[in-house]
N, C-alpha and C. Protein backbone atom coordinates (compact mmCIF):
# COMPACT_ATOMS: atom_id res chain seq x y z
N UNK A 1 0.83 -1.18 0.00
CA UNK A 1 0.00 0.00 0.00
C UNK A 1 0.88 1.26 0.00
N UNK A 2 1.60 1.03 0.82
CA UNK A 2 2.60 2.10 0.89
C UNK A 2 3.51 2.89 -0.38
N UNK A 3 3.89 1.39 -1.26
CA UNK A 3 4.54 2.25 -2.34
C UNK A 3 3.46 2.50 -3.54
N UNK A 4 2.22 1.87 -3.37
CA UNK A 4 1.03 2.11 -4.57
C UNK A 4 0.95 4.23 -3.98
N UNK A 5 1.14 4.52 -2.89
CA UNK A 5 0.92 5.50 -2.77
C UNK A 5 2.53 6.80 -2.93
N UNK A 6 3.24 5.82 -3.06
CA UNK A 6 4.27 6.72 -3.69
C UNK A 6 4.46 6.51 -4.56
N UNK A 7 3.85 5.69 -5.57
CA UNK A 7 3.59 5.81 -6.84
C UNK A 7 2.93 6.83 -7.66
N UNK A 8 2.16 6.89 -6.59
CA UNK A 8 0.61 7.96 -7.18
C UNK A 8 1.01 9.43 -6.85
N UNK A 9 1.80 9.74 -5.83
CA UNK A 9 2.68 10.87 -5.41
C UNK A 9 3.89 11.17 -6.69
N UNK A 10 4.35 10.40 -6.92
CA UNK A 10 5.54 10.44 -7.50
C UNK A 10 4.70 11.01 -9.29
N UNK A 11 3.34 10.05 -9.49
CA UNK A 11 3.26 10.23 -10.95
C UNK A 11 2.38 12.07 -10.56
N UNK A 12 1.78 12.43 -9.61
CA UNK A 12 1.36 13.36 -9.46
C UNK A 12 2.70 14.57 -9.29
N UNK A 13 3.06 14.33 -9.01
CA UNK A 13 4.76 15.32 -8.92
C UNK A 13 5.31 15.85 -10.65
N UNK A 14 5.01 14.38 -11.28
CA UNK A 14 5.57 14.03 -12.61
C UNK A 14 4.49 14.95 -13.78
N UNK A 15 3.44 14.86 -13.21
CA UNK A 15 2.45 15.93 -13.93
C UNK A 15 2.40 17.02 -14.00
N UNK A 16 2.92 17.29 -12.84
CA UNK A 16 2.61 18.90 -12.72
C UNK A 16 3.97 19.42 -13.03
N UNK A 17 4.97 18.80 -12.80
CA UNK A 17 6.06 19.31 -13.49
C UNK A 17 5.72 19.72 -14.74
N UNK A 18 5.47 18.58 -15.61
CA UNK A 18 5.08 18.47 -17.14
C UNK A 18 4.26 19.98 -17.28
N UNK A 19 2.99 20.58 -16.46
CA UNK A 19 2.71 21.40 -16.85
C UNK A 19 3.21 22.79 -16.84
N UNK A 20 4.26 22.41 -15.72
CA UNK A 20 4.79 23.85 -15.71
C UNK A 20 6.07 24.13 -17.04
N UNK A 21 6.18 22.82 -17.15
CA UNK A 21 7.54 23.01 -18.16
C UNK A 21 6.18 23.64 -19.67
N UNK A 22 5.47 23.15 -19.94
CA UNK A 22 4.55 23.04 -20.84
C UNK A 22 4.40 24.64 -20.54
N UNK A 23 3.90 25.59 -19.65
CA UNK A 23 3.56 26.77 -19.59
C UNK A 23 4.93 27.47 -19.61
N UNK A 24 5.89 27.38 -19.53
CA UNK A 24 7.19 28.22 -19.49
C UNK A 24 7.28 27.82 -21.11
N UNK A 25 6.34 27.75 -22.56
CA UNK A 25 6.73 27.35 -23.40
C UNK A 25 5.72 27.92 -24.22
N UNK A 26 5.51 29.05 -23.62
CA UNK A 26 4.16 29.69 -24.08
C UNK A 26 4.42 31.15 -24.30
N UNK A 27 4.00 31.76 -25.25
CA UNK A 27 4.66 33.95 -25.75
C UNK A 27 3.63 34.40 -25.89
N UNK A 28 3.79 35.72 -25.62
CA UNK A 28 2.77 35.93 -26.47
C UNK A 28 3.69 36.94 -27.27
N UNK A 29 2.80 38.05 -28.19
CA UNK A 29 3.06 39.06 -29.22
C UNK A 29 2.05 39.87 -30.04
N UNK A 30 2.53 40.88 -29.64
CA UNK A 30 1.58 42.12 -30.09
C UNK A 30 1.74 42.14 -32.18
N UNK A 31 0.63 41.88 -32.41
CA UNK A 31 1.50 41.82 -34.29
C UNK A 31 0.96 43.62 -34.40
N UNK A 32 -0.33 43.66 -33.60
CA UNK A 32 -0.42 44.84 -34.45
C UNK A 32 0.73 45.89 -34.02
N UNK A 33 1.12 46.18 -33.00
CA UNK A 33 1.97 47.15 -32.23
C UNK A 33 3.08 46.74 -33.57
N UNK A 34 3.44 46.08 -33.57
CA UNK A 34 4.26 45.99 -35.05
C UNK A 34 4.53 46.19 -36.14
N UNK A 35 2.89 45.89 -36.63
CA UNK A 35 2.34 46.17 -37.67
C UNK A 35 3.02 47.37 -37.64
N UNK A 36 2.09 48.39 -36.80
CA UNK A 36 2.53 49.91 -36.72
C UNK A 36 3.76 50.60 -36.92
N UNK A 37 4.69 50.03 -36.14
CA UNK A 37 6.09 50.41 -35.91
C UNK A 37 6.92 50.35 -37.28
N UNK A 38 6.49 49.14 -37.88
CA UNK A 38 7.43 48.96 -39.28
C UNK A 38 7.41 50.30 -40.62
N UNK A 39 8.66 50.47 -40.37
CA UNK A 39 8.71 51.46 -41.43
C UNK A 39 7.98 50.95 -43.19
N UNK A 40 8.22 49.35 -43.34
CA UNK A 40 7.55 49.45 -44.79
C UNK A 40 6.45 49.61 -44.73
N UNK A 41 5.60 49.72 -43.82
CA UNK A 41 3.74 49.75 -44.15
C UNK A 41 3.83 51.71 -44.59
N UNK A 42 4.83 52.19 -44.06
CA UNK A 42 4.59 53.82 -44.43
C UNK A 42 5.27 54.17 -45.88
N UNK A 43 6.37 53.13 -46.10
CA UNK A 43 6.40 53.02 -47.46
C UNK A 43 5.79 53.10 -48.81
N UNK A 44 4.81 51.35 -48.12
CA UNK A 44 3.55 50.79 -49.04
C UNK A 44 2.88 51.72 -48.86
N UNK A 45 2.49 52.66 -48.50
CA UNK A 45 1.35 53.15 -47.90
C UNK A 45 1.88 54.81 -49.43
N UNK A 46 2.99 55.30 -49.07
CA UNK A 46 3.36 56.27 -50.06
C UNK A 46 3.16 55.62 -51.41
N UNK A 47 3.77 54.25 -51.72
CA UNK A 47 3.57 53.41 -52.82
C UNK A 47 1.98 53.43 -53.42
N UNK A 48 1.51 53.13 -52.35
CA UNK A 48 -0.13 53.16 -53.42
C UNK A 48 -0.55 54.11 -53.61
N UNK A 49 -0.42 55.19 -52.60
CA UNK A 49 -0.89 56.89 -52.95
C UNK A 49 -0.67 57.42 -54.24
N UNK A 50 1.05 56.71 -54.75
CA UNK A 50 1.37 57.22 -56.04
C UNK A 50 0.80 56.84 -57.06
N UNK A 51 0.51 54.83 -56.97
CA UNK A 51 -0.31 54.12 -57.96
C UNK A 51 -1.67 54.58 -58.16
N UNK A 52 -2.68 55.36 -57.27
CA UNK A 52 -3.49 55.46 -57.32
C UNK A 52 -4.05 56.65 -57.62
N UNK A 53 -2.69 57.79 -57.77
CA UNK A 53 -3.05 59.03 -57.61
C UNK A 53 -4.03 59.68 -59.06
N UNK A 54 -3.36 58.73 -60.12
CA UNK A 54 -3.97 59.52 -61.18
C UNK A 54 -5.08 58.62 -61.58
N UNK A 55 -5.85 57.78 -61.03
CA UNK A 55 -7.23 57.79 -61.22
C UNK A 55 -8.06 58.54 -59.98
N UNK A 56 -7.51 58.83 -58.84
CA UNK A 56 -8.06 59.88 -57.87
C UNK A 56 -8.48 61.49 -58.73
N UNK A 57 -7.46 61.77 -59.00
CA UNK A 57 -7.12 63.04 -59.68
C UNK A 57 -8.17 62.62 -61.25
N UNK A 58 -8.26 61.77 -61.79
CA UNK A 58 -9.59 61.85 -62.58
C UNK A 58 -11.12 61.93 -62.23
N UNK A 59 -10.74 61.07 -60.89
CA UNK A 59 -12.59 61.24 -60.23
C UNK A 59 -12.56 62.20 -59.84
N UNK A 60 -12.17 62.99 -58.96
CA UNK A 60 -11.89 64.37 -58.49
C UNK A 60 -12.09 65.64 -60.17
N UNK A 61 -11.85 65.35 -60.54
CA UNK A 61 -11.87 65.77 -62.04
C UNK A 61 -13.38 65.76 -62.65
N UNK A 62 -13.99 64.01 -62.79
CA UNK A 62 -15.13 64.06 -63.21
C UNK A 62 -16.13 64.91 -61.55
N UNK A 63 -16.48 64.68 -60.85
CA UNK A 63 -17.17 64.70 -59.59
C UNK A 63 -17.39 66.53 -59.85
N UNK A 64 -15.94 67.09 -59.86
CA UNK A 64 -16.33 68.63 -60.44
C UNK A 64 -17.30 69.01 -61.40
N UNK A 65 -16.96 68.13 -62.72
CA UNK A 65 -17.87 68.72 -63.91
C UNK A 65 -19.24 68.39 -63.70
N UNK A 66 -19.12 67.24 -62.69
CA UNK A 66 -20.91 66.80 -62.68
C UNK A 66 -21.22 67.73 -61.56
N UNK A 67 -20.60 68.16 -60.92
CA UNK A 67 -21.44 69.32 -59.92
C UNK A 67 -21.55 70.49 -60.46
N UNK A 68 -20.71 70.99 -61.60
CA UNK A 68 -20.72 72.22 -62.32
C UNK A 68 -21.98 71.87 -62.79
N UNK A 69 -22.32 70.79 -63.38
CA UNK A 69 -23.34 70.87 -64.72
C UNK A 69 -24.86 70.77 -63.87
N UNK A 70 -24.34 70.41 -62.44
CA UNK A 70 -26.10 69.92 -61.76
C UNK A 70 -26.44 71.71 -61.30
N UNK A 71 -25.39 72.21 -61.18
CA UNK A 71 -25.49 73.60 -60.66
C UNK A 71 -25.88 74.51 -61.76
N UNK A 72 -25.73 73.95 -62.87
CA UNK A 72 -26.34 74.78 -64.13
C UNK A 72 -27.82 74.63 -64.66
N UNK A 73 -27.89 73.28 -64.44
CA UNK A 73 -29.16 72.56 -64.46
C UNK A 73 -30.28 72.78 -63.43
N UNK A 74 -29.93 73.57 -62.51
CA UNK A 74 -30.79 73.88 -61.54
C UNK A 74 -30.90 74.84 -61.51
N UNK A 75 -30.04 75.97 -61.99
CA UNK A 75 -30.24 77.42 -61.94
C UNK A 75 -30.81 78.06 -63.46
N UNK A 76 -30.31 77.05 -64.60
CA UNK A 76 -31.04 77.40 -65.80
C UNK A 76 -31.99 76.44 -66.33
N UNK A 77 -32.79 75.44 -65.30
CA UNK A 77 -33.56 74.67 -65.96
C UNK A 77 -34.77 75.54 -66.33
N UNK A 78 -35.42 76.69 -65.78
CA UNK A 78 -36.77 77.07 -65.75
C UNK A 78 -36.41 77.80 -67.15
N UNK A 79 -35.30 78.59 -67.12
CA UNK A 79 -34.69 79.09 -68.74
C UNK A 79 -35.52 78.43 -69.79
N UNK A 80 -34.85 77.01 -69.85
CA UNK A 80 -34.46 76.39 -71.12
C UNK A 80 -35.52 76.02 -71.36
N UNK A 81 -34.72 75.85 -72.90
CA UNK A 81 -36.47 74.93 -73.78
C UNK A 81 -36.53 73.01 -72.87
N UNK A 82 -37.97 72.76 -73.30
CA UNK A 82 -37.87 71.37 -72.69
C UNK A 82 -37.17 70.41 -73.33
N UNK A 83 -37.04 70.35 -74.41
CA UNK A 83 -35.57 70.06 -75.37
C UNK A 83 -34.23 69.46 -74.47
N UNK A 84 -33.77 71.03 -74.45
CA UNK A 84 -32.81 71.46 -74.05
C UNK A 84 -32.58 70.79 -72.39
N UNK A 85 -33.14 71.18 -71.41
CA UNK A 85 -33.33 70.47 -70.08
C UNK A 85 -33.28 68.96 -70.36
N UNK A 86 -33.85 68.32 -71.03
CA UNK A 86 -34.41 67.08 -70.85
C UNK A 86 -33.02 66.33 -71.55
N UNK A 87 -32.19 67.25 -72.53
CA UNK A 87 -31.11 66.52 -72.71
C UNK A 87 -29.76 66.43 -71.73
N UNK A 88 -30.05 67.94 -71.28
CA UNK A 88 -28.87 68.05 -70.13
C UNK A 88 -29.32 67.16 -69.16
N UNK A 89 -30.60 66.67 -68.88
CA UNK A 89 -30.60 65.58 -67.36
C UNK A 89 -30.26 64.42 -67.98
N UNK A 90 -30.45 64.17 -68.80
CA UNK A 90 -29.84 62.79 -69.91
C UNK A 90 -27.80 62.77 -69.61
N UNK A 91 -27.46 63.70 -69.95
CA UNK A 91 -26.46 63.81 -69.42
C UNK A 91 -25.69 64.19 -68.65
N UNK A 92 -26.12 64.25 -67.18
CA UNK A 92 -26.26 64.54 -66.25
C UNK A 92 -26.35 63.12 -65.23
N UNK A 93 -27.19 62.11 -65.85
CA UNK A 93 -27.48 60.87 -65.03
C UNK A 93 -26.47 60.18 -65.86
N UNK A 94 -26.34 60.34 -66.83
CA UNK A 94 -25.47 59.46 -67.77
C UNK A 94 -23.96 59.36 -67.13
N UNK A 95 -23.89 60.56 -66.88
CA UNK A 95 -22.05 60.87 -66.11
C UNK A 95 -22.53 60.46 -64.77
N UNK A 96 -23.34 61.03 -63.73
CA UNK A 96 -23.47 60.16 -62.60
C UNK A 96 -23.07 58.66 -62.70
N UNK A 97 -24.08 58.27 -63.45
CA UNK A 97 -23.79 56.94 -63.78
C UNK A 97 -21.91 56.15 -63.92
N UNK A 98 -21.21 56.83 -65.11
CA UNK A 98 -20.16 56.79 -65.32
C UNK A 98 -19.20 57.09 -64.17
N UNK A 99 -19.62 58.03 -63.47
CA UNK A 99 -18.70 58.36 -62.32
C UNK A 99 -18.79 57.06 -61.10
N UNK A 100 -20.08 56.87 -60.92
CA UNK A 100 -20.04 56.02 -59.71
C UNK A 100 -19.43 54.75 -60.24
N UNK A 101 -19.95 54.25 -61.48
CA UNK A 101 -18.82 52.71 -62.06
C UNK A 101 -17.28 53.04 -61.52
N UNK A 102 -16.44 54.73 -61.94
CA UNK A 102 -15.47 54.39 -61.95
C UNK A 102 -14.90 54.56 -60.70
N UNK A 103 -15.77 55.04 -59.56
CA UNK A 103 -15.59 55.40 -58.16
C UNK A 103 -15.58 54.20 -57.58
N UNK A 104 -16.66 53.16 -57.89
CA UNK A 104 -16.68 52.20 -57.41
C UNK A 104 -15.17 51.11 -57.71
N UNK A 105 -15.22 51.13 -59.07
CA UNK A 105 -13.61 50.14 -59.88
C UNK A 105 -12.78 50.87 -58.28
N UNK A 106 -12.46 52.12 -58.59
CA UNK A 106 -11.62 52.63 -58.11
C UNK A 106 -11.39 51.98 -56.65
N UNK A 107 -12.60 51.99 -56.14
CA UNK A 107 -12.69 51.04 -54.20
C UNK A 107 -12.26 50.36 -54.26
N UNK A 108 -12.53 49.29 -55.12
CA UNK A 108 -12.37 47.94 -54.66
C UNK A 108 -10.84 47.45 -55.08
N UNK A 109 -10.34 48.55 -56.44
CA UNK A 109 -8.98 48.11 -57.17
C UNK A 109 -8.07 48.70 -55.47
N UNK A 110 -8.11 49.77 -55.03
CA UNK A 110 -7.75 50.29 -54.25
C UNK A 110 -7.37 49.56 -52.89
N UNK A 111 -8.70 48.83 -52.38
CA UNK A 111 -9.06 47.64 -51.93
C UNK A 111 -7.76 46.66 -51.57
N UNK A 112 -8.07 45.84 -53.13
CA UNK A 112 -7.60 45.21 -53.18
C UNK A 112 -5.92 45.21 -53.07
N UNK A 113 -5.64 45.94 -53.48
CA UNK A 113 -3.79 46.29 -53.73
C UNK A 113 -3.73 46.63 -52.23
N UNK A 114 -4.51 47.05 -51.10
CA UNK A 114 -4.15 47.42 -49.78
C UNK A 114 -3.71 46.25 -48.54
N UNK A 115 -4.98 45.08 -49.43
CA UNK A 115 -4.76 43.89 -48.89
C UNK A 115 -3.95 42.99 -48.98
N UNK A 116 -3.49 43.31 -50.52
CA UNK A 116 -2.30 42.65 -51.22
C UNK A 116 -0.76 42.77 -50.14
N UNK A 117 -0.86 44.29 -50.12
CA UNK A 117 0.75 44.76 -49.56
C UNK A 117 0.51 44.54 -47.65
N UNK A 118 -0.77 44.69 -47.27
CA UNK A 118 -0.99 44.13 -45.87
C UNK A 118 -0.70 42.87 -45.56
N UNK A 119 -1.33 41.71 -46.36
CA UNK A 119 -0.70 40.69 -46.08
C UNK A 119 0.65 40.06 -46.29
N UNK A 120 1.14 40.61 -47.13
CA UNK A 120 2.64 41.02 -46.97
C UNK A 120 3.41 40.98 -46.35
N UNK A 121 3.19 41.70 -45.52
CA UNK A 121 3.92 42.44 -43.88
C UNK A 121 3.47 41.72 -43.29
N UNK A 122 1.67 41.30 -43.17
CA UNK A 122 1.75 40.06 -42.01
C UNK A 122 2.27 39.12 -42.29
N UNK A 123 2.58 38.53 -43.40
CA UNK A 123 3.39 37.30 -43.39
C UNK A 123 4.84 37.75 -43.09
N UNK A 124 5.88 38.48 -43.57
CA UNK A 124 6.85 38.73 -43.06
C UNK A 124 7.27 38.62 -41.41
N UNK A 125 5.64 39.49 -40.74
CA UNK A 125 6.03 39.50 -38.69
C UNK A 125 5.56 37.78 -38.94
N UNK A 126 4.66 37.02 -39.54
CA UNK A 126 4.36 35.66 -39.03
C UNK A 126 5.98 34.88 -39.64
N UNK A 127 6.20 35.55 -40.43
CA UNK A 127 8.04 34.62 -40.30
C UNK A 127 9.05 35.08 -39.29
N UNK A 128 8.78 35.81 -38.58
CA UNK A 128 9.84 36.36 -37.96
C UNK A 128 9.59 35.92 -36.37
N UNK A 129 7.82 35.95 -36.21
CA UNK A 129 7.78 35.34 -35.01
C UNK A 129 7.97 33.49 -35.15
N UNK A 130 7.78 33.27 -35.86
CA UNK A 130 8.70 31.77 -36.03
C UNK A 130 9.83 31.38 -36.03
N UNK A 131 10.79 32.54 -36.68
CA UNK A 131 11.91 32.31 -36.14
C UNK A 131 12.23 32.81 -34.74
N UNK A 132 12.03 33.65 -34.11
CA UNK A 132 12.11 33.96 -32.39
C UNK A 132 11.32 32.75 -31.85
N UNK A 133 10.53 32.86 -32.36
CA UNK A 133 9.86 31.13 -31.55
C UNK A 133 11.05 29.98 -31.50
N UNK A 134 11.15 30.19 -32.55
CA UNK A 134 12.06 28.56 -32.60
C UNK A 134 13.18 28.73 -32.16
N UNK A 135 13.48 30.19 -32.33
CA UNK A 135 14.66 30.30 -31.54
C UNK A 135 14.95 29.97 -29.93
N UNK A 136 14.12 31.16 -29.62
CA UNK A 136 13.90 30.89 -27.38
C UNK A 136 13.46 29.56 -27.43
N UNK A 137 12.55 28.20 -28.54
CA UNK A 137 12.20 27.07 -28.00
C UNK A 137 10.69 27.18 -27.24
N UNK A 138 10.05 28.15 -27.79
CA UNK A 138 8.39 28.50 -27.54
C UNK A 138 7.84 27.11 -28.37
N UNK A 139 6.91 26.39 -27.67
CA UNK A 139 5.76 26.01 -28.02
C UNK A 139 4.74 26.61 -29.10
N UNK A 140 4.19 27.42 -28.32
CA UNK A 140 2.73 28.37 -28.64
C UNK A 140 3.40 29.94 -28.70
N UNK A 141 3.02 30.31 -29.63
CA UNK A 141 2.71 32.04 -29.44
C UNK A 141 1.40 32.55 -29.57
N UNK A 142 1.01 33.27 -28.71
CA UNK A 142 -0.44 33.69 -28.92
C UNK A 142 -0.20 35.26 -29.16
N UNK A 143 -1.13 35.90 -30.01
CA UNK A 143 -1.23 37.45 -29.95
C UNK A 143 -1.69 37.87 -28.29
N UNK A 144 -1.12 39.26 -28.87
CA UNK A 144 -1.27 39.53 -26.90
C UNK A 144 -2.94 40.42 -27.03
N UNK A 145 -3.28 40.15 -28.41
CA UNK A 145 -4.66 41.01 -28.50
C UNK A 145 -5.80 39.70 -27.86
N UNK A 146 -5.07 38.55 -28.16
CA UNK A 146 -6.35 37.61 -27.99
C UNK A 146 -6.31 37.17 -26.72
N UNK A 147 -5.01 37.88 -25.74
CA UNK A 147 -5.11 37.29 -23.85
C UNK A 147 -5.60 38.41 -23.11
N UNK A 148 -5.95 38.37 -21.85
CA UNK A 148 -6.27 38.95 -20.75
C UNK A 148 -5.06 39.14 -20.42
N UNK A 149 -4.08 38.38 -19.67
CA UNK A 149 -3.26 39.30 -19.48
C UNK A 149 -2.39 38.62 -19.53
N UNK A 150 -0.93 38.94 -19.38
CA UNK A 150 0.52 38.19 -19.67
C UNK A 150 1.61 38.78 -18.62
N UNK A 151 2.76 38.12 -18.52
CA UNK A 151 3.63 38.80 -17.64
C UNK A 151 4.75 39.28 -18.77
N UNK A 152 5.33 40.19 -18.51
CA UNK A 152 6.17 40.79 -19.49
C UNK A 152 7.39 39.82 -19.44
N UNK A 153 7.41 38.91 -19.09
CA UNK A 153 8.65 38.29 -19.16
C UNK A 153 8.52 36.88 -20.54
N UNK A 154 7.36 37.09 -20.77
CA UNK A 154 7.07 36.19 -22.00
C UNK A 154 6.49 37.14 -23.01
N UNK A 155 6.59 38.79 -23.55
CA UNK A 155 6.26 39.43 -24.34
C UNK A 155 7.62 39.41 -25.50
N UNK A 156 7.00 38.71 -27.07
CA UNK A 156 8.79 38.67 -27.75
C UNK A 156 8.14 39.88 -28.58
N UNK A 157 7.77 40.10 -28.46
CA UNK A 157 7.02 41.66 -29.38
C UNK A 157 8.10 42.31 -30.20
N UNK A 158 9.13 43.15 -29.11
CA UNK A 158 10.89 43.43 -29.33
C UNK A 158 11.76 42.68 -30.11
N UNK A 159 11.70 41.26 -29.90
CA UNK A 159 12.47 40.23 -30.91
C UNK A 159 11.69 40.39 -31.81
N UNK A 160 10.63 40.05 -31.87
CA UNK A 160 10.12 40.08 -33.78
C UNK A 160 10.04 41.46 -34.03
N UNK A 161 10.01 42.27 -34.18
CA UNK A 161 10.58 43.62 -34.12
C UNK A 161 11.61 43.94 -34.79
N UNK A 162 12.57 43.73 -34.00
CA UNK A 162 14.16 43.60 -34.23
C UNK A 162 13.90 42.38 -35.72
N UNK A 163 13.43 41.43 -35.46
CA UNK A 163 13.80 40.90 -36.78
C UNK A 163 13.08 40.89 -37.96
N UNK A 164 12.15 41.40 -37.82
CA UNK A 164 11.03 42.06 -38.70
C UNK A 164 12.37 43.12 -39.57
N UNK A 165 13.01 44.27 -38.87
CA UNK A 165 13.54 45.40 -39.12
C UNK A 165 14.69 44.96 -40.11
């Protein structure tokens, strides 16, 4: 009886070790605080402003003439012959029309190229916290957005950082 119970001591000793070694094997990491910090997202960020500038500078362009022409259309509709009115609202909805297609292209192309160069960078911090992982010999890394709370002595935020840079 005696050693069935230092058996059961001994495998209970043996467990909880296991979990503490198991929790000393655990990070966390801030990606977005990162995100932020990295100089290429202000790069990418000048990069698409430039790609994008001269279809901005065309909608900005059309958006004027259709407010010039609604402002003419409203101040000289009682003027004009019914002719005349009925063709300017013809073209008037016609460019609305045209403008919002290319406002819209414009979102989503815009969109898209934002998501393109975002995931980017997140894959770059998700290689970098793999290598600091594998480096210190972490288990798990969790974002520090998805815990309650952490002790700063398991934050590699700084290492992937540094090797992000």
């Amino acid at each position: 009886m005696k050693k069935w119970l230092c058996a059961a001591g001994l495998g209970l000793a043996m467990a909880a070790s296991a979990g503490v070694q198991a929790a000393d094997k655990i990070a966390v990491v801030n990606v977005s605080s990162i995100f932020q910090q990295l100089p290429a997202r202000e790069t990418v960020a000048k990069q698409l402003e430039n790609e994008f500038k001269g279809r901005a500078s065309e909608l900005q362009e059309m958006e004027r003439s259709l407010q010039t022409k609604m402002q003419t259309l409203q101040r000289d509709s009682s003027t004009m012959k019914a002719s005349e009115r009925s063709k300017m609202e013809k073209d008037v909805m016609a460019q609305r029309e045209q403008f919002s297609q290319k406002a819209q292209a414009f979102e989503q192309d815009n969109r898209r190229r934002q998501m393109e160069e975002r995931n980017k960078i997140l894959s770059r911090i998700q290689d970098a916290v793999k290598a600091v992982a594998s480096k210190e010999g972490y288990d798990v890394v969790i974002d520090a957005n998805a815990v309650a709370y952490v002790g700063t002595s398991k934050d590699i935020t700084a290492d992937v950082l540094k090797q992000v840079k």
